[in-house]
C-alpha atoms as a PDB file:
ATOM      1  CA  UNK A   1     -47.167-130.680 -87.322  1.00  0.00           C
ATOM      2  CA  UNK A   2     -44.463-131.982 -84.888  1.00  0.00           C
ATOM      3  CA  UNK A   3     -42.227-129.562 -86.164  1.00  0.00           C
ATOM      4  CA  UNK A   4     -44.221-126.532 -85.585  1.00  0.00           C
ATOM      5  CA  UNK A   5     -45.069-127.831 -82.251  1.00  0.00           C
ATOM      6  CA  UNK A   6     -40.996-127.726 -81.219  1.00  0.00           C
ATOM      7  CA  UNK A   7     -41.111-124.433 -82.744  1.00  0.00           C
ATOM      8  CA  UNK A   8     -43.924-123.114 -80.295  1.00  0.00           C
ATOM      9  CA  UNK A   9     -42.231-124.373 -77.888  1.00  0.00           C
ATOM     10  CA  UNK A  10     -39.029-122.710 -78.539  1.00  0.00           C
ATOM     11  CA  UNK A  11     -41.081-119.877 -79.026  1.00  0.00           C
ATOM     12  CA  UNK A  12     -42.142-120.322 -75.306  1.00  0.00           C
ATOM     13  CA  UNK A  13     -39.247-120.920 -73.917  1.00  0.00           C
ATOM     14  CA  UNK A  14     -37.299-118.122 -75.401  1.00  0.00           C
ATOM     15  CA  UNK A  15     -39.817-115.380 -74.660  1.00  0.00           C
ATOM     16  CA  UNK A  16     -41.175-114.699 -78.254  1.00  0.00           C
ATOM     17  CA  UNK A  17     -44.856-113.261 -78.332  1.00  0.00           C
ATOM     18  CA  UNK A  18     -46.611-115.716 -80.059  1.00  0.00           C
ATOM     19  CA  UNK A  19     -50.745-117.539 -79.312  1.00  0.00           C
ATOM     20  CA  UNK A  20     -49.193-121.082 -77.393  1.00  0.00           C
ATOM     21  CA  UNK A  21     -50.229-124.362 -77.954  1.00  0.00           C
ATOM     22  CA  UNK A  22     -52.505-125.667 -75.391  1.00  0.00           C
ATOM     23  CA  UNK A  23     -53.384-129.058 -76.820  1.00  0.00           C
ATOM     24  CA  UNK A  24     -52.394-131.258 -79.372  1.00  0.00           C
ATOM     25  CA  UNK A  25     -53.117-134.674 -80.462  1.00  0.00           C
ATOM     26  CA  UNK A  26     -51.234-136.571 -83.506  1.00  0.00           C
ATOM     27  CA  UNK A  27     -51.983-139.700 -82.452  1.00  0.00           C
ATOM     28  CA  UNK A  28     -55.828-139.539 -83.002  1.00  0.00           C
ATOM     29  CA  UNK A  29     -56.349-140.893 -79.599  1.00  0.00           C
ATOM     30  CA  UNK A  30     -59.142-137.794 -79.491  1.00  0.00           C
ATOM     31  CA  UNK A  31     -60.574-137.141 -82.791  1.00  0.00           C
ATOM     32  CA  UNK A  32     -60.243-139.226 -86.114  1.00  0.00           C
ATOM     33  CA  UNK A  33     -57.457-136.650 -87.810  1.00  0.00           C
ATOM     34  CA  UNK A  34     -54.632-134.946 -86.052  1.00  0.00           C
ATOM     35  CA  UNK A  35     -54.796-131.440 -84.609  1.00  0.00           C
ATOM     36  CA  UNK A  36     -53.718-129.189 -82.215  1.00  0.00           C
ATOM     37  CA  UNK A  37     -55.425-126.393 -80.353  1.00  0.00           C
ATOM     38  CA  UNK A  38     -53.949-122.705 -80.154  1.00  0.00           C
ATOM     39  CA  UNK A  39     -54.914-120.034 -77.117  1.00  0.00           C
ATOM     40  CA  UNK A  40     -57.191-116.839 -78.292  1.00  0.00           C
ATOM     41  CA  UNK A  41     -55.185-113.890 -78.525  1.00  0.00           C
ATOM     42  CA  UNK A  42     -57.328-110.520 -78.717  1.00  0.00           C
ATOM     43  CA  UNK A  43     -56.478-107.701 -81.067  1.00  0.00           C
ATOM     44  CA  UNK A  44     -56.405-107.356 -84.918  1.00  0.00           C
ATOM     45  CA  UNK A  45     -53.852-108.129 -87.144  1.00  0.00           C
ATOM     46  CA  UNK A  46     -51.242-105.107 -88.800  1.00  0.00           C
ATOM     47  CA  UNK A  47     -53.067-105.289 -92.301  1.00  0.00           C
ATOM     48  CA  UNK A  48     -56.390-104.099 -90.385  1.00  0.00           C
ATOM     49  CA  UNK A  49     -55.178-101.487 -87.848  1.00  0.00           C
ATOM     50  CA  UNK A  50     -52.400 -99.746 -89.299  1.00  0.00           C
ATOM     51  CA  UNK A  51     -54.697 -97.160 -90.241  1.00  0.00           C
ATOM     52  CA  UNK A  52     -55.733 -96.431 -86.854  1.00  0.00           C
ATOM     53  CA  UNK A  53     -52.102 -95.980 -85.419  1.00  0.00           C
ATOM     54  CA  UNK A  54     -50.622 -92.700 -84.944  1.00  0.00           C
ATOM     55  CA  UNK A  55     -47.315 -91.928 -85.942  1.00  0.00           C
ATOM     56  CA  UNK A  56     -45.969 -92.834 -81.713  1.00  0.00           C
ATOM     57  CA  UNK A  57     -47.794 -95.939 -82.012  1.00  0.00           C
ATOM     58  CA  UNK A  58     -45.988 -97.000 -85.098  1.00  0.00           C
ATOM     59  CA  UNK A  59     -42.646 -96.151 -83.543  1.00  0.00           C
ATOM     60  CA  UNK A  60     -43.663 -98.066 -80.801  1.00  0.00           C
ATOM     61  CA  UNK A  61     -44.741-100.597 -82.766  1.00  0.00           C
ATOM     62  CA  UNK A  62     -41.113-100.719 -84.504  1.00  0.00           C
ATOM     63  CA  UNK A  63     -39.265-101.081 -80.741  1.00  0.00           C
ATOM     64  CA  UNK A  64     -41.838-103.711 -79.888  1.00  0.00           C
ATOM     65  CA  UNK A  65     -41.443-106.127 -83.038  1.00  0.00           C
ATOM     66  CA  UNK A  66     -37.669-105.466 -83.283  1.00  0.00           C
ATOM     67  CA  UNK A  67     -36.995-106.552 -79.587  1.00  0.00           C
ATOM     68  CA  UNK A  68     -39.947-109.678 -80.132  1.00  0.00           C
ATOM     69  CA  UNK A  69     -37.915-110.645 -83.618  1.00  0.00           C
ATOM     70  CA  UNK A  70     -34.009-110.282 -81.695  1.00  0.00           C
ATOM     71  CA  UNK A  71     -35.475-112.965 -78.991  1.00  0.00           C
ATOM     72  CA  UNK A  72     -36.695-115.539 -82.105  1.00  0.00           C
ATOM     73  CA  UNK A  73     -33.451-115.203 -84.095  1.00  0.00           C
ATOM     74  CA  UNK A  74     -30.846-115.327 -80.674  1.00  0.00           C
ATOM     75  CA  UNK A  75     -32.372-119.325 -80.858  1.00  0.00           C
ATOM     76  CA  UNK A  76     -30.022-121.708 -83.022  1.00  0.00           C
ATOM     77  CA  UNK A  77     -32.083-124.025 -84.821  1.00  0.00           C
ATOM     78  CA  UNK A  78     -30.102-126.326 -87.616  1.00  0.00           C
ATOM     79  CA  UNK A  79     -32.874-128.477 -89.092  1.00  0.00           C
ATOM     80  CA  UNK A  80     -31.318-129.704 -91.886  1.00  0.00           C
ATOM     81  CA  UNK A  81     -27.232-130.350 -92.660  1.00  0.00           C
ATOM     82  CA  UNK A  82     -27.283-128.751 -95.947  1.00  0.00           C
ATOM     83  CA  UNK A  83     -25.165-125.182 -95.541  1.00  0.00           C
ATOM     84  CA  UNK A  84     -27.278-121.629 -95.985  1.00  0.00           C
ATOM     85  CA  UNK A  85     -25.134-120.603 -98.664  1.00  0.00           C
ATOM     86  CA  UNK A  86     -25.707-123.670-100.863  1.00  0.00           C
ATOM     87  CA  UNK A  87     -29.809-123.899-100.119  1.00  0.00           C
ATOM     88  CA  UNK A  88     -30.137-120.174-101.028  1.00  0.00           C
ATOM     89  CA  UNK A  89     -28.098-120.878-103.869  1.00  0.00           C
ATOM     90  CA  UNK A  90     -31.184-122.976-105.438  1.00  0.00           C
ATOM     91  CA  UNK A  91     -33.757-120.815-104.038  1.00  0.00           C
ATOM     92  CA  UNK A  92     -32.286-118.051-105.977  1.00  0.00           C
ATOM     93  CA  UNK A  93     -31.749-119.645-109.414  1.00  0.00           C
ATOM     94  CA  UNK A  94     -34.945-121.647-109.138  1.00  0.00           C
ATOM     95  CA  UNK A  95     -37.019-118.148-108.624  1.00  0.00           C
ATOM     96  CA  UNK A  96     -34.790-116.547-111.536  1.00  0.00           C
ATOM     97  CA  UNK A  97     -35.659-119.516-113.894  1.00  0.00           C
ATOM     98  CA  UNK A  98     -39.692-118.634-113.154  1.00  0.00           C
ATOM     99  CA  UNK A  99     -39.093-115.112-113.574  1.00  0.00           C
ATOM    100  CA  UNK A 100     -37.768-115.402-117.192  1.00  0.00           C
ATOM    101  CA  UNK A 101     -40.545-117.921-118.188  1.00  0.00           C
ATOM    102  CA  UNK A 102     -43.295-115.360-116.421  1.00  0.00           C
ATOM    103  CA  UNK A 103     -41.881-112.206-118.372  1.00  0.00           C
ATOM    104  CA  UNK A 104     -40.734-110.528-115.823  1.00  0.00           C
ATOM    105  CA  UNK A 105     -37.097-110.529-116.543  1.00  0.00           C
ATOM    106  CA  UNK A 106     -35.733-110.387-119.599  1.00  0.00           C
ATOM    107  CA  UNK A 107     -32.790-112.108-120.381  1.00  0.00           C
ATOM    108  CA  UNK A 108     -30.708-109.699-119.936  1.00  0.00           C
ATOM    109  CA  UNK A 109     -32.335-108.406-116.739  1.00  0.00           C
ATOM    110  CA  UNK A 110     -31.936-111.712-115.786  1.00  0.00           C
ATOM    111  CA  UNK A 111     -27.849-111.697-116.388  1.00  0.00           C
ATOM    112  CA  UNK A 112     -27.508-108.111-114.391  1.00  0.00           C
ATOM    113  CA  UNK A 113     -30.028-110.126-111.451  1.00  0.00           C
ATOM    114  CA  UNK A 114     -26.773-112.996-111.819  1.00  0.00           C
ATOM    115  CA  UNK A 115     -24.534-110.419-111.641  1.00  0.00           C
ATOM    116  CA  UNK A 116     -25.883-108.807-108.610  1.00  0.00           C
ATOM    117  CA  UNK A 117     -25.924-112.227-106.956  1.00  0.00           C
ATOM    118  CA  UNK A 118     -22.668-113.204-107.814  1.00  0.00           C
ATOM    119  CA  UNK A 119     -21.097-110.265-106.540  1.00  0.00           C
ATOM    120  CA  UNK A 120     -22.590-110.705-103.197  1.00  0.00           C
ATOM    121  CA  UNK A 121     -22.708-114.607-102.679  1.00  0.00           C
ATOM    122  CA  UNK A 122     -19.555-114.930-101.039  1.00  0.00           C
ATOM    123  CA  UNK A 123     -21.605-113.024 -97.956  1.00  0.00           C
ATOM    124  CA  UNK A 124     -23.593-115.982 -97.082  1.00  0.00           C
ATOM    125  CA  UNK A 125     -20.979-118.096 -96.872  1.00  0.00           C
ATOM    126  CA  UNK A 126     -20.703-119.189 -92.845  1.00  0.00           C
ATOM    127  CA  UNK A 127     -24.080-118.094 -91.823  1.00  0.00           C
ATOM    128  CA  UNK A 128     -24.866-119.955 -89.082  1.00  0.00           C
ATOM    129  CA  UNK A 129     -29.220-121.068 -89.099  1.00  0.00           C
ATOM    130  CA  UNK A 130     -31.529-119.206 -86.513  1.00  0.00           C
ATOM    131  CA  UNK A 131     -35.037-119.629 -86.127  1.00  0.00           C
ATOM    132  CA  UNK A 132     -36.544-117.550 -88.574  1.00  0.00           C
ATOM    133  CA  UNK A 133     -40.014-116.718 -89.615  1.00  0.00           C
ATOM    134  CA  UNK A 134     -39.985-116.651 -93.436  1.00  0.00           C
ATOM    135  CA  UNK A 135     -43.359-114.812 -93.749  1.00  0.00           C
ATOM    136  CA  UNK A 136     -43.239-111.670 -91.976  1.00  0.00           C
ATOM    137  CA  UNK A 137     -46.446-109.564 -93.122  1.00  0.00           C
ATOM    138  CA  UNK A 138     -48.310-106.721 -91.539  1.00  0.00           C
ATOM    139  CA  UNK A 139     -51.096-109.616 -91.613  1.00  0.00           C
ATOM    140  CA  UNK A 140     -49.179-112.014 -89.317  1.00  0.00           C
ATOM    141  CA  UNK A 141     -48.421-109.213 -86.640  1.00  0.00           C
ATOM    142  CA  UNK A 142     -50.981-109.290 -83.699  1.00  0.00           C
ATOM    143  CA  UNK A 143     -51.921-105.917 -82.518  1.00  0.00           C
ATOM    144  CA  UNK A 144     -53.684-105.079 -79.295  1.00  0.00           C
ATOM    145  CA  UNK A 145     -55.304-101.684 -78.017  1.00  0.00           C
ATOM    146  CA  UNK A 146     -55.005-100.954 -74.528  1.00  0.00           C
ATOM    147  CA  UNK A 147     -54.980 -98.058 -72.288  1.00  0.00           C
ATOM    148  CA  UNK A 148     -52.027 -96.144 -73.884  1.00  0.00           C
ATOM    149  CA  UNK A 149     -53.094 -97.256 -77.765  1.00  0.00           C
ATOM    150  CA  UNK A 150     -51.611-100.251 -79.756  1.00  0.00           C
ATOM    151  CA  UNK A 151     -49.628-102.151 -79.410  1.00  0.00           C
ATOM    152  CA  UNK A 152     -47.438-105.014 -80.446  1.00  0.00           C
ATOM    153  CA  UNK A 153     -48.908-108.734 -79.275  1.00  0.00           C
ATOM    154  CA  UNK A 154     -47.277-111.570 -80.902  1.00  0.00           C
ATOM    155  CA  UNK A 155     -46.505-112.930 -84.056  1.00  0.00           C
ATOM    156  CA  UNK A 156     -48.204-115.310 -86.091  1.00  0.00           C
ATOM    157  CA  UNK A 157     -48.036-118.045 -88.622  1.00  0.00           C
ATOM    158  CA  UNK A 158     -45.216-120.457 -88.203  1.00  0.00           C
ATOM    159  CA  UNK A 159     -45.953-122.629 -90.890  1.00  0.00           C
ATOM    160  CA  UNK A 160     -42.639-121.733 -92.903  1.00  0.00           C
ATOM    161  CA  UNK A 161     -40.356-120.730 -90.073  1.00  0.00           C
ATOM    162  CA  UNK A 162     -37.280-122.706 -90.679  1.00  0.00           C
ATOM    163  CA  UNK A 163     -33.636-122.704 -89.522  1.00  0.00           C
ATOM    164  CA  UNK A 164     -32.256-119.678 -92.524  1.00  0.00           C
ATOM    165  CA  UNK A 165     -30.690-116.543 -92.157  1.00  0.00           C
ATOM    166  CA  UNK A 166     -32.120-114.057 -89.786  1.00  0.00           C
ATOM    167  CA  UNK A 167     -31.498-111.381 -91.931  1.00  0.00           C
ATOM    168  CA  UNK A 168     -33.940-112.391 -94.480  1.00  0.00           C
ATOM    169  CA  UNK A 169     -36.927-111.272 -91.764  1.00  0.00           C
ATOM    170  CA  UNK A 170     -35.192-108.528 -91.646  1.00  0.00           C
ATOM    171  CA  UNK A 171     -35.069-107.638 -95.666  1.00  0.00           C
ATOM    172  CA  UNK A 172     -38.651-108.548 -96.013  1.00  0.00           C
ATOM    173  CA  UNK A 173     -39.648-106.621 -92.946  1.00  0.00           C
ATOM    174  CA  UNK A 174     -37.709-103.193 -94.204  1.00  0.00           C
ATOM    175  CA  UNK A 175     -38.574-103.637 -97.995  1.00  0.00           C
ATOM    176  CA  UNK A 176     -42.369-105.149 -97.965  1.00  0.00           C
ATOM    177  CA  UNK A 177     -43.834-104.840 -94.221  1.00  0.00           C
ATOM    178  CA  UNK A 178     -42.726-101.327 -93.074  1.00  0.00           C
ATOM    179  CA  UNK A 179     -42.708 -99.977 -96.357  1.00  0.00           C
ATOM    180  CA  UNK A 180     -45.878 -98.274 -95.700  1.00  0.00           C
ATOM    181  CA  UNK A 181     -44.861 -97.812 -91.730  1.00  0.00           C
ATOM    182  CA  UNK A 182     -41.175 -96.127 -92.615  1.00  0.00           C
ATOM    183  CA  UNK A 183     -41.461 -94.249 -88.917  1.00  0.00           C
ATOM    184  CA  UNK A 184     -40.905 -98.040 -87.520  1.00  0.00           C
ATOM    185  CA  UNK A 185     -37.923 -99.001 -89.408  1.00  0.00           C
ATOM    186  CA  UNK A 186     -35.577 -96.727 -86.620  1.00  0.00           C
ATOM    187  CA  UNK A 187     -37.166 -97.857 -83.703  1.00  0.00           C
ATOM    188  CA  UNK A 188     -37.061-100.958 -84.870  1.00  0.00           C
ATOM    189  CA  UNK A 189     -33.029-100.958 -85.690  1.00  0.00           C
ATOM    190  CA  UNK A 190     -32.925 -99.955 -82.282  1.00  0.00           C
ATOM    191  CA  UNK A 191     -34.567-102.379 -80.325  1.00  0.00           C
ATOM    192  CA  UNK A 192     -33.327-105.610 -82.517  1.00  0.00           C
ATOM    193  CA  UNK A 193     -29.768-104.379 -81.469  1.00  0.00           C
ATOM    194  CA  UNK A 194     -26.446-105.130 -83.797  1.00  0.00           C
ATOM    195  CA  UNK A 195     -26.824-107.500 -86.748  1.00  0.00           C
ATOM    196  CA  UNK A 196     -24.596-110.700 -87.204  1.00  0.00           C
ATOM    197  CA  UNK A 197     -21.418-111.296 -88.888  1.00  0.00           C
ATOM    198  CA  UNK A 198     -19.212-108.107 -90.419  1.00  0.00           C
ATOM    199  CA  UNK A 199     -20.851-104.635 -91.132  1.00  0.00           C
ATOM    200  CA  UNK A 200     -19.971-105.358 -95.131  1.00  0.00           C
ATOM    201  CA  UNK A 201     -21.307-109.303 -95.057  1.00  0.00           C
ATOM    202  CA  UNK A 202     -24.114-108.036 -93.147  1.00  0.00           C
ATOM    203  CA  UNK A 203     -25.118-105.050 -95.791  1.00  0.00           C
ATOM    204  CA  UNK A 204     -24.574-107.181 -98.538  1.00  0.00           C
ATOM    205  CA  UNK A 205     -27.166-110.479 -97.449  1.00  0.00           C
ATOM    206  CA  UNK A 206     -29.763-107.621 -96.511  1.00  0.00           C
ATOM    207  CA  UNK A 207     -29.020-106.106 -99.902  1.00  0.00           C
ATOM    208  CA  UNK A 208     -29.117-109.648-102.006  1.00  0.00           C
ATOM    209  CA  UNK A 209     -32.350-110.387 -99.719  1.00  0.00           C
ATOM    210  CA  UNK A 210     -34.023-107.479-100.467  1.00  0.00           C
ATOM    211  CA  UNK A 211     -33.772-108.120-104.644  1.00  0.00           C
ATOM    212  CA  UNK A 212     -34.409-111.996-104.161  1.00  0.00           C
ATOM    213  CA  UNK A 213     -37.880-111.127-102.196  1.00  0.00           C
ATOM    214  CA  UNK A 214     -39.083-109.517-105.357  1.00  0.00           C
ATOM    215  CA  UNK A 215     -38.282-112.157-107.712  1.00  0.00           C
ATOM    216  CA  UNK A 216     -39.301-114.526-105.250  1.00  0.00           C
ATOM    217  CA  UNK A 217     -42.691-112.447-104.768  1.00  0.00           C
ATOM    218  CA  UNK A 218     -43.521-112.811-108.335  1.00  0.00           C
ATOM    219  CA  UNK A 219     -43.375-116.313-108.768  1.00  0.00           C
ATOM    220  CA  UNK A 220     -45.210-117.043-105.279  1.00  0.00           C
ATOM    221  CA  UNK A 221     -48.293-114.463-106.458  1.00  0.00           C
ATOM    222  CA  UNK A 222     -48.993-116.578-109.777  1.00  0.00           C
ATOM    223  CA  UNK A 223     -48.694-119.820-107.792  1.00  0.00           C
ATOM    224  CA  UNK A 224     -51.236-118.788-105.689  1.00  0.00           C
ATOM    225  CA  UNK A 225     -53.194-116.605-108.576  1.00  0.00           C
ATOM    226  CA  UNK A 226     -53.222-113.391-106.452  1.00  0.00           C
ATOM    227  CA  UNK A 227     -53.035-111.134-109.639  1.00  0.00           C
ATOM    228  CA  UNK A 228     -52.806-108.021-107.548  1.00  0.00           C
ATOM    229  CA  UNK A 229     -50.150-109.133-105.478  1.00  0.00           C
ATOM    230  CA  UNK A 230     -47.899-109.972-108.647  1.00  0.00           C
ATOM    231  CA  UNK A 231     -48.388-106.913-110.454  1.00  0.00           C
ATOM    232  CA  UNK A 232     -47.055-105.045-106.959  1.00  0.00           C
ATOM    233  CA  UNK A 233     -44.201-107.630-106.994  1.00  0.00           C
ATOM    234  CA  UNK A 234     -43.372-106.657-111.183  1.00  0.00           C
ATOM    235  CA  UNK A 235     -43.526-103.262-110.306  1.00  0.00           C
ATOM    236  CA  UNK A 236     -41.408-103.069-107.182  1.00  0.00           C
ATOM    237  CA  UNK A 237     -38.724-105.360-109.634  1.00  0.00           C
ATOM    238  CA  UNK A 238     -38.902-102.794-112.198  1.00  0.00           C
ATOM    239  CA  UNK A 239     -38.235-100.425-110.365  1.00  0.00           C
ATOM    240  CA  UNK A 240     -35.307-102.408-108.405  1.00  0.00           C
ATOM    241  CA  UNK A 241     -34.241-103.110-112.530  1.00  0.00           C
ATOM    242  CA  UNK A 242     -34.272 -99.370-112.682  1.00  0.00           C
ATOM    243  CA  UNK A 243     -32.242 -97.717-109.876  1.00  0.00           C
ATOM    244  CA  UNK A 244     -29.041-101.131-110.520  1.00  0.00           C
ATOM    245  CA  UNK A 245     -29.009-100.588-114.620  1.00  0.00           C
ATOM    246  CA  UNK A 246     -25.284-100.922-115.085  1.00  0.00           C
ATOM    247  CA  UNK A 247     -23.947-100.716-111.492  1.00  0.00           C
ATOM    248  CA  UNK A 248     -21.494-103.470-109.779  1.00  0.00           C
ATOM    249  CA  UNK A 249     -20.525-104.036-106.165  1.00  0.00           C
ATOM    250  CA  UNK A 250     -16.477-102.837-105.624  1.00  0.00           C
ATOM    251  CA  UNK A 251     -16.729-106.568-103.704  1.00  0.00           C
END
């Protein structure tokens, strides 16, 4: 709990929309268990009103998220000593070893997944650790109406946000938020400005993000027995299987 508290306030201090902390007490000097209190925040999350938004709301929406997401991942945050490279590194071969015992890759999938990784791993080498959320969803995206229509009012759910590569928001944002919101994905660019690090190292973490969110997505649904969520996940990695059969970065 300490640590999400220094994230709020981060948060705070950096101009990120997010619901502040008002109290907290981890002590028990209050109550017998530790808590902390968050502000009300009116509106409804994405997963609720993106039905309701017309298509200059959700280019709006785009701008406002992109230039909410640039403040969060402009703050350095090293919270462990362990380089990005080499804790992706186990992320990604841990997820791959669930995969093949789930079924969803084969073995041989899972040497063309290596493949893919390999060819790209020497991009993450470097990458410096920004705040990032980790769990970017149409869910934990406040949205408020006012005058004008919706808009964008802060994001929620810190619980995972870590010190990682910014660019993995961005993969999950482009491949599994505004999937079903593609109108947002230009505004979006726009308003979160230039990405870090070379224009090739930069394509190829968003690329080697985007395929380790699937993976990752399948092994997180049966953990947490959403069935529905999984068989997205398999089918999404399918198709990713699909469109890379046989094909091999230049590097």
């Amino acid at each position: 709990m300490r640590r999400l508290i220094r994230v709020m306030q981060l948060l705070d201090a950096n101009g990120v929309p997010h619901p502040r902390v008002r109290w907290w007490d981890f002590d028990r000097r209050t109550l017998p268990y530790a808590y902390y209190v968050q502000e009300f925040l009116p509106g409804e999350d994405g997963a609720r009103a993106l039905s309701e938004l017309g298509e200059r709301e959700r280019e709006r929406l785009g701008a406002e998220v992109g230039a909410g997401l640039r403040r969060m991942h402009d703050i350095e945050y090293e919270d462990t000593p362990l380089p990005w490279a080499g804790e992706f590194d186990e992320r990604m071969r841990v997820r791959m070893a669930e995969c093949l015992e789930l079924g969803a890759l084969s073995d041989a999938e899972a040497r063309r997944v290596g493949e893919y990784y390999e060819d790209r791993r020497a991009a993450l080498e470097g990458v410096r650790r920004r705040l990032t959320h980790d769990d970017l969803s149409l869910g934990n995206l406040l949205l408020e109406q006012r005058a004008d229509g919706w808009h964008f009012a802060a994001f929620l759910d810190f619980e995972r946000t870590r010190g990682r590569d910014p660019l993995i928001d961005l993969a999950r944002l482009r491949g599994l938020v505004f999937d079903t919101c593609p109108v947002a994905i230009p505004a979006f660019d726009r308003a979160y400005g230039d990405i870090s690090g070379t224009p090739k190292h930069a394509r190829d973490r968003l690329e080697l993000y985007g395929m380790y969110l699937l993976i990752w997505g399948v092994s997180w649904s049966r953990e947490f027995d959403l069935a529905t969520r999984e068989a997205d996940y398999r089918r999404r990695l399918a198709r990713w299987l699909d469109e890379n059969r046989g094909t091999r970065t230049s590097g």
